[in-house]
Protein backbone atom coordinates (compact mmCIF):
# COMPACT_ATOMS: atom_id res chain seq x y z
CA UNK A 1 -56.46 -69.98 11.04
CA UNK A 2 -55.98 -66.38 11.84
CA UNK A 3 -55.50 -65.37 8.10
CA UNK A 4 -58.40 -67.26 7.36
CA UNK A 5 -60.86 -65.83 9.63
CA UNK A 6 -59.60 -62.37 8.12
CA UNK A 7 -60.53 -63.53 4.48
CA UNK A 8 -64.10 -64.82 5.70
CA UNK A 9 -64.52 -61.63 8.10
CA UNK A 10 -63.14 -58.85 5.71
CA UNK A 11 -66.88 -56.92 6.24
CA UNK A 12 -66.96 -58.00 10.30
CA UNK A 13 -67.08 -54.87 12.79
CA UNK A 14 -64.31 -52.84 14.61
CA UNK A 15 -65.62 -55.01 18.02
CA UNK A 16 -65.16 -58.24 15.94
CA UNK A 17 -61.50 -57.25 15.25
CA UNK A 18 -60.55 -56.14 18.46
CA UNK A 19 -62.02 -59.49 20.04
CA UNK A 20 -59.78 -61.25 17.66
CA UNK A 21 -57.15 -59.52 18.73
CA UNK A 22 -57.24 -60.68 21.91
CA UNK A 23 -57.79 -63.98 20.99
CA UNK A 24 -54.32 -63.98 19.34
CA UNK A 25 -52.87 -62.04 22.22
CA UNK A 26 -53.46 -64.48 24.40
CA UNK A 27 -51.60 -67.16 22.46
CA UNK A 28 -48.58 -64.76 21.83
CA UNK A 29 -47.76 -62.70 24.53
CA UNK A 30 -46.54 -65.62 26.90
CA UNK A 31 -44.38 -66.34 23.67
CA UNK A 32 -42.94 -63.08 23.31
CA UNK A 33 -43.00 -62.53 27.22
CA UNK A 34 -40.75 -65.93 27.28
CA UNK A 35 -38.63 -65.19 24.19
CA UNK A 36 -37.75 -61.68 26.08
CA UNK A 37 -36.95 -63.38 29.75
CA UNK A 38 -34.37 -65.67 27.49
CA UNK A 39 -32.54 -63.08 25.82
CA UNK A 40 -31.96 -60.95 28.75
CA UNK A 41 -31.24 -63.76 31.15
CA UNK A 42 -27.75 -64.33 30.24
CA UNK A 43 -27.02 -60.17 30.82
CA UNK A 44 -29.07 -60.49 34.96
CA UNK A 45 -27.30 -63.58 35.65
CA UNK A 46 -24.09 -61.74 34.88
CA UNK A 47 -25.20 -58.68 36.55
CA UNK A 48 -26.47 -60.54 39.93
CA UNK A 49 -23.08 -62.65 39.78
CA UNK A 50 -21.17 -59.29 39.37
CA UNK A 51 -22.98 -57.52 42.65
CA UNK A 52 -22.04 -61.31 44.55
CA UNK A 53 -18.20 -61.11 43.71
CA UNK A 54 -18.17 -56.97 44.38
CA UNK A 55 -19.61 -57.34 48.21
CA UNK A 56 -17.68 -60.48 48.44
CA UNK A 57 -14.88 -58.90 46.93
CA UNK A 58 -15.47 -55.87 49.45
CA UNK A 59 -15.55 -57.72 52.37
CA UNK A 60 -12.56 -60.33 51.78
CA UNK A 61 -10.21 -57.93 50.44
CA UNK A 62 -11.38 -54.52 51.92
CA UNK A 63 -8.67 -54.08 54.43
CA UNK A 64 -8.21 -50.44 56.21
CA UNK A 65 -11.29 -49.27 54.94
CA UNK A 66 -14.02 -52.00 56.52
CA UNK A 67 -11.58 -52.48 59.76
CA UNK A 68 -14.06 -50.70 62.07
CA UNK A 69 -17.05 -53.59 61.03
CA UNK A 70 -17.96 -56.43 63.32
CA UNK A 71 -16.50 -59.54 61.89
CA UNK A 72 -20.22 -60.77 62.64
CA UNK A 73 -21.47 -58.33 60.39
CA UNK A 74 -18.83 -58.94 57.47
CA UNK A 75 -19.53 -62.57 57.80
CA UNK A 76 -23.42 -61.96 57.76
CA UNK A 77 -22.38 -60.17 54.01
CA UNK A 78 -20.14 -63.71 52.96
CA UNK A 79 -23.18 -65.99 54.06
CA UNK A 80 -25.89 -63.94 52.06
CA UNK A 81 -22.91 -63.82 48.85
CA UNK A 82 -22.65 -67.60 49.19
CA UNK A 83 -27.09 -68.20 49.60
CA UNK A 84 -27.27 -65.95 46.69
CA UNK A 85 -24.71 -67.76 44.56
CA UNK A 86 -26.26 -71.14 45.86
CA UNK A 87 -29.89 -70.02 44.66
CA UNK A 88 -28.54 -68.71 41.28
CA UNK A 89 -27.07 -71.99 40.51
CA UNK A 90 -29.91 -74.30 41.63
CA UNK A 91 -32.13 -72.42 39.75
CA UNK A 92 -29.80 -72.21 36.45
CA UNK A 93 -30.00 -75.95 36.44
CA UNK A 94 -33.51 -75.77 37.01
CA UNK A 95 -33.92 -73.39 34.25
CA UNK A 96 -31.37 -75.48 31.91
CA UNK A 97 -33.32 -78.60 32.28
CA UNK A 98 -36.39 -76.85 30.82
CA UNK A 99 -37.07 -76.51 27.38
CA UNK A 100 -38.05 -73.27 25.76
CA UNK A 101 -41.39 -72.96 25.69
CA UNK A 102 -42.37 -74.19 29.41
CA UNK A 103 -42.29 -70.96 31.18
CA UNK A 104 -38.70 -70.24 33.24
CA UNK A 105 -38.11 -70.76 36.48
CA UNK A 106 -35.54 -68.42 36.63
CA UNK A 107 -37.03 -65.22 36.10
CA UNK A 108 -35.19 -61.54 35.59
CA UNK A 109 -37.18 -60.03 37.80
CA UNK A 110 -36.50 -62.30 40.88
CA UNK A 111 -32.67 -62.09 40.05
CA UNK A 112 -33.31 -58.25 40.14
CA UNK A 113 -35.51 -58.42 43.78
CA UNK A 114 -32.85 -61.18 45.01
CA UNK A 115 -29.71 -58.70 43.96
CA UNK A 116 -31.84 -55.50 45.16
CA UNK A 117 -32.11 -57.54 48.68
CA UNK A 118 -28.66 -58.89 48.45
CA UNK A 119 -27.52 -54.63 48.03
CA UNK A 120 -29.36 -53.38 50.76
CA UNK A 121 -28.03 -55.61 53.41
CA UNK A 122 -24.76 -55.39 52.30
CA UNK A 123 -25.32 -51.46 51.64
CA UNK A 124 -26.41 -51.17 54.86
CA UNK A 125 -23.31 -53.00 56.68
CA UNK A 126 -20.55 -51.35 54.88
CA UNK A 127 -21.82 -48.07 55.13
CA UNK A 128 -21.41 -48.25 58.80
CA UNK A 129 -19.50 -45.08 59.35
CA UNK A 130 -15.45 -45.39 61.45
CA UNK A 131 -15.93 -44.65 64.84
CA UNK A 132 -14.94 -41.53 66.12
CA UNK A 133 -11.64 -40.61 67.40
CA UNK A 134 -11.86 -40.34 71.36
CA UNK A 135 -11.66 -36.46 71.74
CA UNK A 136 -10.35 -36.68 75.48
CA UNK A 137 -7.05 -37.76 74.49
CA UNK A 138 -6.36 -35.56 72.18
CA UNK A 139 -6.97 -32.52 74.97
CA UNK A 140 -4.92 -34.23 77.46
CA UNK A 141 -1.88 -34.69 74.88
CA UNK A 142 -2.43 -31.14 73.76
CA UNK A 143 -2.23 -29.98 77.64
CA UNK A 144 0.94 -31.99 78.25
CA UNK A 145 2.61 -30.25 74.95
CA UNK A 146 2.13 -26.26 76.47
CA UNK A 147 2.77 -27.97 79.47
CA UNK A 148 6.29 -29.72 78.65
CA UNK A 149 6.83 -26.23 76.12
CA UNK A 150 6.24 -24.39 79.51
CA UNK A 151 8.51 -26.40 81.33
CA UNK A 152 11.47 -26.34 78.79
CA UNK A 153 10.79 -22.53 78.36
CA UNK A 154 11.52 -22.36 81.89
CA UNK A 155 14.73 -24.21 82.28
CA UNK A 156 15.95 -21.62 79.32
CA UNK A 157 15.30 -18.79 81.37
């Protein structure tokens, strides 16, 4: 149809084109738009599963280093890791059962807001900074030092 209307419009105005134009845009953009959400699919879902099994990763095997966080906390990071994995996989099956030119369900961009959410929280958590030596201690052990040097000193003499 399209190559028709150019043959029996060859003379028609720069206006006529341009309406034309977005006649056919309309028709192919959700096609391209769809083709472009299945081809990088495959790379977010591997990407969002990646962030999951890092903070999981993190908190299950992070030892010394996350010591100082609330177990709450740490287990607040495993529950969002397992809702996150849970909503990936619902909606791959979702997405599976569709075919290819019904528009997704899964979408890149909620993979990249649900990952972006997933990395805050988690962010946030982890990057809750060791608490601080108690600095009293370390005076009073320093004072009983000079004061057992002063003492041994002293018995020398």
């Amino acid at each position: 149809k399209a190559e028709d209307w150019l043959y029996d419009n060859f003379d028609a105005t720069k206006v006529a084109y341009i309406d034309k134009l977005d006649e056919l845009k309309a028709v192919g953009d959700p096609v391209v738009w769809r083709s472009k959400e299945a081809s990088m699919r495959p790379e977010w879902i591997e990407a969002f599963q990646g962030t999951v099994s890092n903070y999981r990763g993190a908190v299950e095997n992070g030892g010394e280093k996350y010591s100082h966080i609330a177990e709450e906390k740490l287990a607040s990071i495993v529950k969002a890791c397992n809702d996150a994995e849970a909503w990936l996989k619902d909606m791959c099956q979702k997405q599976e059962g569709l075919p290819k030119h019904e528009k997704p369900v899964l979408l890149c961009a909620d993979m990249e807001q649900k990952n972006k959410e997933l990395a805050t929280m988690a962010d946030a958590i982890l990057a809750e900074p060791k608490p601080a030596p108690p600095k009293e201690e370390k005076k009073e052990e320093e004072k009983m030092e000079v004061d057992e040097g002063a003492k041994a000193e002293e018995k020398k003499e």
